[in-house]
N, C-alpha and C. Protein backbone atom coordinates (compact mmCIF):
# COMPACT_ATOMS: atom_id res chain seq x y z
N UNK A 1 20.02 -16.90 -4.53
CA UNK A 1 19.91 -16.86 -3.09
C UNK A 1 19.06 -15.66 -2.64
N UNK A 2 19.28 -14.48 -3.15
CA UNK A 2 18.52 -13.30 -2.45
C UNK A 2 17.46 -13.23 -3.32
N UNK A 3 17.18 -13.78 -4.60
CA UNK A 3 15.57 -13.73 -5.03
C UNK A 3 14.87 -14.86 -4.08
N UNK A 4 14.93 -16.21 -3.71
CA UNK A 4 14.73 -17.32 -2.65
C UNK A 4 14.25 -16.26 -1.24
N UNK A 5 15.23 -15.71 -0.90
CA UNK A 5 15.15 -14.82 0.41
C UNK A 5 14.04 -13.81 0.46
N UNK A 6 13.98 -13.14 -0.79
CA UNK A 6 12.94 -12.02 -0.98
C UNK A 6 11.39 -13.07 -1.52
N UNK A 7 11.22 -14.38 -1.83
CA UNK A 7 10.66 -15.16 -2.16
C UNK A 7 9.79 -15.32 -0.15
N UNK A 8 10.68 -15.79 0.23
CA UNK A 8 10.24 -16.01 1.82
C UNK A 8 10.11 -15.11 2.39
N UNK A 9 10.35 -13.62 2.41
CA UNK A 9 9.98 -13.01 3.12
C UNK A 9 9.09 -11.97 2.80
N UNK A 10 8.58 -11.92 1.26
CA UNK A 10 7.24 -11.83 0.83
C UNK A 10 6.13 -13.02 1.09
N UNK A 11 6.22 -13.95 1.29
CA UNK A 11 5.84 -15.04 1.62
C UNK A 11 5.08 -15.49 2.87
N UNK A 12 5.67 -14.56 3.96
CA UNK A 12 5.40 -14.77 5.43
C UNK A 12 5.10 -13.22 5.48
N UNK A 13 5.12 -12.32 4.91
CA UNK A 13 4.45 -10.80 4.85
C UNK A 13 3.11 -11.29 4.56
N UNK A 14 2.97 -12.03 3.68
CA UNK A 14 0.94 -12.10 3.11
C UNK A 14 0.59 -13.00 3.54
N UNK A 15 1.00 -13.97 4.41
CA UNK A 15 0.58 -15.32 5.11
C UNK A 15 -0.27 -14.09 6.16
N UNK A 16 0.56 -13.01 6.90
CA UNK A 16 0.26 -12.98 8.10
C UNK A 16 -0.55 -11.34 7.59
N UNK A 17 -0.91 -11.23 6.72
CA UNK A 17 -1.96 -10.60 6.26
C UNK A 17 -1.87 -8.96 5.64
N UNK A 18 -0.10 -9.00 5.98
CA UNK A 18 0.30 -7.44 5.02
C UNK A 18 0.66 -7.70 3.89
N UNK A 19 0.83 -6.33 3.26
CA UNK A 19 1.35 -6.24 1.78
C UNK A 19 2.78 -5.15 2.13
N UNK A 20 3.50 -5.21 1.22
CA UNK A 20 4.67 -4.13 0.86
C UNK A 20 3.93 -3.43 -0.02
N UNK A 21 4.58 -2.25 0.30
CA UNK A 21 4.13 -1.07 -0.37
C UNK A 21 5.40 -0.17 -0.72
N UNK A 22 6.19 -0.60 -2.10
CA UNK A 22 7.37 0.07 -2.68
C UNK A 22 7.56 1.22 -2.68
N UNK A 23 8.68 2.25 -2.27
CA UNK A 23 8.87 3.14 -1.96
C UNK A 23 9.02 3.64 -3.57
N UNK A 24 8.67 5.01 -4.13
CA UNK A 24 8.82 5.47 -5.16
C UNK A 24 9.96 5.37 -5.68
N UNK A 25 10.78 4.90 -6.52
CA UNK A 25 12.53 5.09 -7.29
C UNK A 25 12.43 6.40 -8.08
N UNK A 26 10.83 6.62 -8.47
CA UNK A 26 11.31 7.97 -9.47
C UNK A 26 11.44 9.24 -8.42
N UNK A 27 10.35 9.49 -7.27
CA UNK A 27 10.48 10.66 -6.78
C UNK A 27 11.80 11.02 -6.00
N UNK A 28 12.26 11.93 -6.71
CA UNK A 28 13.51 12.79 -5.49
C UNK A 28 14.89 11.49 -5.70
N UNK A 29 15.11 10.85 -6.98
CA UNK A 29 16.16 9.39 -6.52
C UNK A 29 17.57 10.00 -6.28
N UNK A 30 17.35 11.56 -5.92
CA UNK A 30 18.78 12.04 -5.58
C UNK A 30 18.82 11.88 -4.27
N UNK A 31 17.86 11.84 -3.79
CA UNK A 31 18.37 11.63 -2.44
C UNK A 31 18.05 10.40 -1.33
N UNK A 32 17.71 9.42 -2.33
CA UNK A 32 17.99 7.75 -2.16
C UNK A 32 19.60 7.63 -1.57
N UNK A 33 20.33 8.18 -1.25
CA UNK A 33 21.59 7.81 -0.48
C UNK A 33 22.02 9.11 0.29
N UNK A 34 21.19 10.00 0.90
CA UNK A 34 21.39 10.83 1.29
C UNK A 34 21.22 10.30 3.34
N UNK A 35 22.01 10.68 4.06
CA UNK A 35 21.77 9.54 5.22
C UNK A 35 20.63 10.21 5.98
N UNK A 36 20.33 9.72 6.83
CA UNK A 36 19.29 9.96 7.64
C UNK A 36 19.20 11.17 8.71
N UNK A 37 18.04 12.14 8.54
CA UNK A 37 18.59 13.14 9.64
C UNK A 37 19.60 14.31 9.14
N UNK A 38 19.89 14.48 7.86
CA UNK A 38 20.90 15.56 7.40
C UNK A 38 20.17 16.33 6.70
N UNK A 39 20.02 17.64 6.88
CA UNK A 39 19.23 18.71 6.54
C UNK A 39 19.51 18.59 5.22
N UNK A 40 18.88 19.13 4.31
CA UNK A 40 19.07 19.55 2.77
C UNK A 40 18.02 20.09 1.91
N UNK A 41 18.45 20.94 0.77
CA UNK A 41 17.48 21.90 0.40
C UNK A 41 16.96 20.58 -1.18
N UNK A 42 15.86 20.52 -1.62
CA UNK A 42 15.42 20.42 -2.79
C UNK A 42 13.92 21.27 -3.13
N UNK A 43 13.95 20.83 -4.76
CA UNK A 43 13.02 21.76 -5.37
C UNK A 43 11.81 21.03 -5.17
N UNK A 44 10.71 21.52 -4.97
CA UNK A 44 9.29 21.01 -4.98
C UNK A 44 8.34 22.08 -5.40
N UNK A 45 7.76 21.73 -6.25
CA UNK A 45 7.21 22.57 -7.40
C UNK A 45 7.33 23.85 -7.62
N UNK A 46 9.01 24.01 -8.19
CA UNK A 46 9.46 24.98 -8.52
C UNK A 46 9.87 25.65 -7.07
N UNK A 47 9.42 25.26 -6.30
CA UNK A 47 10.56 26.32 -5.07
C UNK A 47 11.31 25.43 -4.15
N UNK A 48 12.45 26.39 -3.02
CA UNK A 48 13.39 25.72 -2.87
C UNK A 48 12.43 25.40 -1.50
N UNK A 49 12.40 24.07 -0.97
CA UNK A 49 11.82 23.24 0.22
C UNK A 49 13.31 22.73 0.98
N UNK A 50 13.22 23.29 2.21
CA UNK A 50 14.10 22.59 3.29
C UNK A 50 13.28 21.17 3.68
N UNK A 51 14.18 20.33 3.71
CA UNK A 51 13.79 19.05 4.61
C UNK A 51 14.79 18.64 5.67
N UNK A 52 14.85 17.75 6.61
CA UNK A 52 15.40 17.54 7.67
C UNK A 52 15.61 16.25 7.72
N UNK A 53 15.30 15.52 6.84
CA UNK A 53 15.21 13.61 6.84
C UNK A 53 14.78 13.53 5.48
N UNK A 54 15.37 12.39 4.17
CA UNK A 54 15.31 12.60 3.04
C UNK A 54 14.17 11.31 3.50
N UNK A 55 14.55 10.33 3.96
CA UNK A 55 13.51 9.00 3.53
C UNK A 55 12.33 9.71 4.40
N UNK A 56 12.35 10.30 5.31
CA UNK A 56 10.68 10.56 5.95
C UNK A 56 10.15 11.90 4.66
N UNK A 57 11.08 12.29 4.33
CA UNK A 57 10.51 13.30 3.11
C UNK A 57 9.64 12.47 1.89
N UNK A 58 10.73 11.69 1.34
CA UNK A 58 9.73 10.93 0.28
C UNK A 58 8.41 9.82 0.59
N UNK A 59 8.46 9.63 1.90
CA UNK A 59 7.79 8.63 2.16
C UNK A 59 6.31 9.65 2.40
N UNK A 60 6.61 11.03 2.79
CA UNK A 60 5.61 11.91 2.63
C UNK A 60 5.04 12.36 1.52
N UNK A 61 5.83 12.33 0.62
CA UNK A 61 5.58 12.90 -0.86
C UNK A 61 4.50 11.73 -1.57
N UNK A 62 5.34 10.42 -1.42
CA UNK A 62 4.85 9.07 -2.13
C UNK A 62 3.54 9.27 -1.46
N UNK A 63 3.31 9.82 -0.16
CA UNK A 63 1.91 9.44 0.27
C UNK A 63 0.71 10.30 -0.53
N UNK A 64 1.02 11.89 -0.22
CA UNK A 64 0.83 13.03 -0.50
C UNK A 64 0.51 13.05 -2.08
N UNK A 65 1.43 13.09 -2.82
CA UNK A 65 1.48 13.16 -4.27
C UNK A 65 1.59 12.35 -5.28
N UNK A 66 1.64 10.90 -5.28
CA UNK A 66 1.74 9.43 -5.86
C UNK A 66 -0.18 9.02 -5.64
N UNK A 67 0.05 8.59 -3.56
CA UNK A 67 -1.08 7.94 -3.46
C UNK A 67 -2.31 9.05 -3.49
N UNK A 68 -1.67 10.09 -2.86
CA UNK A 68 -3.47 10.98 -3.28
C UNK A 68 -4.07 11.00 -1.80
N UNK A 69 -3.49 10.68 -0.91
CA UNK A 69 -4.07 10.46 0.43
C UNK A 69 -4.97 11.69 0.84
N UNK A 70 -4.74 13.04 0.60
CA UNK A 70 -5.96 13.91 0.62
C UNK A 70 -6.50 14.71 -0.45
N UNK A 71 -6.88 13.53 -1.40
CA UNK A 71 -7.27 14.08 -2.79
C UNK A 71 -8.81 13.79 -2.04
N UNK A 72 -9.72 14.78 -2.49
CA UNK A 72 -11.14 14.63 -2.17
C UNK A 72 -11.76 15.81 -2.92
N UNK A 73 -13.27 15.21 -2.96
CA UNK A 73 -14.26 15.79 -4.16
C UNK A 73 -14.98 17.04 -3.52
N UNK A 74 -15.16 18.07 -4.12
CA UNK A 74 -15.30 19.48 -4.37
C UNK A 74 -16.19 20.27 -5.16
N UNK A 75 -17.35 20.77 -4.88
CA UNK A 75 -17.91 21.81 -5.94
C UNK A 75 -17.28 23.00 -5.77
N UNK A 76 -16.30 23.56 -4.98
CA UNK A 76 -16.09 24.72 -4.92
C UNK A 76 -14.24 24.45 -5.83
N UNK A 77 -14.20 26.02 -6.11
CA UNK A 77 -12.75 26.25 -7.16
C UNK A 77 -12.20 26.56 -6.25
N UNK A 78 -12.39 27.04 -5.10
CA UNK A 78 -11.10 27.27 -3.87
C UNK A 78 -12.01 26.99 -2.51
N UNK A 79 -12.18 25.62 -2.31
CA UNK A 79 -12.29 25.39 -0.91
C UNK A 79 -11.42 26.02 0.33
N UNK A 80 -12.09 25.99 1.45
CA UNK A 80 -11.57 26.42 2.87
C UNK A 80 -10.60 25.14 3.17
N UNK A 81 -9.55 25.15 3.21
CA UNK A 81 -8.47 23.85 3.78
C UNK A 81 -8.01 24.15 5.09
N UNK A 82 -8.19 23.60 6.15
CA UNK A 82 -7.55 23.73 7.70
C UNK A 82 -6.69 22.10 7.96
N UNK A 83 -5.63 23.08 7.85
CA UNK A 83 -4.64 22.09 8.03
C UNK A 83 -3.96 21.99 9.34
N UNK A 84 -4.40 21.34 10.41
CA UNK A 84 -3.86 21.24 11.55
C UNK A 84 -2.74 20.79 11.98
N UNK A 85 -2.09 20.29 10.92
CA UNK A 85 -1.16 19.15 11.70
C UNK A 85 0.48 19.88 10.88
N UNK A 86 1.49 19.21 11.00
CA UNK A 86 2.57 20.04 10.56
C UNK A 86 3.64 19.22 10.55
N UNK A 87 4.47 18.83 9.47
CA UNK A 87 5.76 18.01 9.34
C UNK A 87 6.29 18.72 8.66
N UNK A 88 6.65 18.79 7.10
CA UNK A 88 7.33 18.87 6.12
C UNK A 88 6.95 20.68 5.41
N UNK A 89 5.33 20.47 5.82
CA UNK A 89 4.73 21.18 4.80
C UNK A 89 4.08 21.11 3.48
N UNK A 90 4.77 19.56 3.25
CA UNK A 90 4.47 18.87 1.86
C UNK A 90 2.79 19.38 1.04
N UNK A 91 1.44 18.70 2.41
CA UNK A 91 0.22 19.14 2.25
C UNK A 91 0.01 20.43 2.13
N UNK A 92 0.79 21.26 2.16
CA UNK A 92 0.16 22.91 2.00
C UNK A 92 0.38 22.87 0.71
N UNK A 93 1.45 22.30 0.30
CA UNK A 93 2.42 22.44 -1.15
C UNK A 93 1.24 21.67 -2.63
N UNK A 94 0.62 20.38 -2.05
CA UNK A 94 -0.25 19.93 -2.57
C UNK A 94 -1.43 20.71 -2.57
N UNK A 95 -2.18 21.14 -1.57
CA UNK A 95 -3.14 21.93 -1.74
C UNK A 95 -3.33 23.12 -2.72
N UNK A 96 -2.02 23.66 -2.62
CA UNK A 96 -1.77 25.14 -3.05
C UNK A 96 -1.47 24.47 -4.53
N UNK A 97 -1.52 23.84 -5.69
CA UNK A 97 -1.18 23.05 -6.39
C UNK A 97 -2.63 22.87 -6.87
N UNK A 98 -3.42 21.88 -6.02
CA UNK A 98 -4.46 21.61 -6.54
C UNK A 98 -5.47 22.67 -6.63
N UNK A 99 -5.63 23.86 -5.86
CA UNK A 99 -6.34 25.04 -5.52
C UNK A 99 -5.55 26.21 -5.37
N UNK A 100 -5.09 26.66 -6.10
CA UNK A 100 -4.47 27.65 -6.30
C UNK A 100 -4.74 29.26 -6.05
């Protein structure tokens, strides 16, 4: 019954011209049942990171550090990065990572 169900409603997702895009199981799966909106500390590369929402956290990370969303090409060993915008912090964490 629920493979049928997940059958149809992948089904009418790509009829009407999206795809799913699976949320990571490996990153952070401690806090896959952590509820929504409850502060909590985890480690991100090696230091302690406050977050404030676990699923908007990983869904930042999966973007950030899985998909690569501001991975871009470079002749310089420490580019100028201006980071305007501000959620998590996640992108400083990546930057500082990739350019150290």
């Amino acid at each position: 019954m629920l493979t049928k169900l997940k059958s149809i409603v992948h089904g009418s997702i790509s009829a009407a011209g999206y795809s799913l895009v699976k949320d990571s199981a490996e990153a952070f799966p401690e806090l896959v049942d952590v509820p929504r909106y409850q502060q909590c500390v985890i480690r991100l590369e090696g230091h302690a990171f406050k977050i404030a929402d676990a699923m908007s956290f990983r869904h930042s990370y999966a973007e950030i550090f899985e998909q690569r969303i501001y991975e871009f090409e470079t002749s310089k060993a420490n580019p100028r990065i201006v980071d305007c915008g501000s959620n998590y912090g996640t992108s400083v964490v990546y930057f500082k990572t990739r350019y150290p």
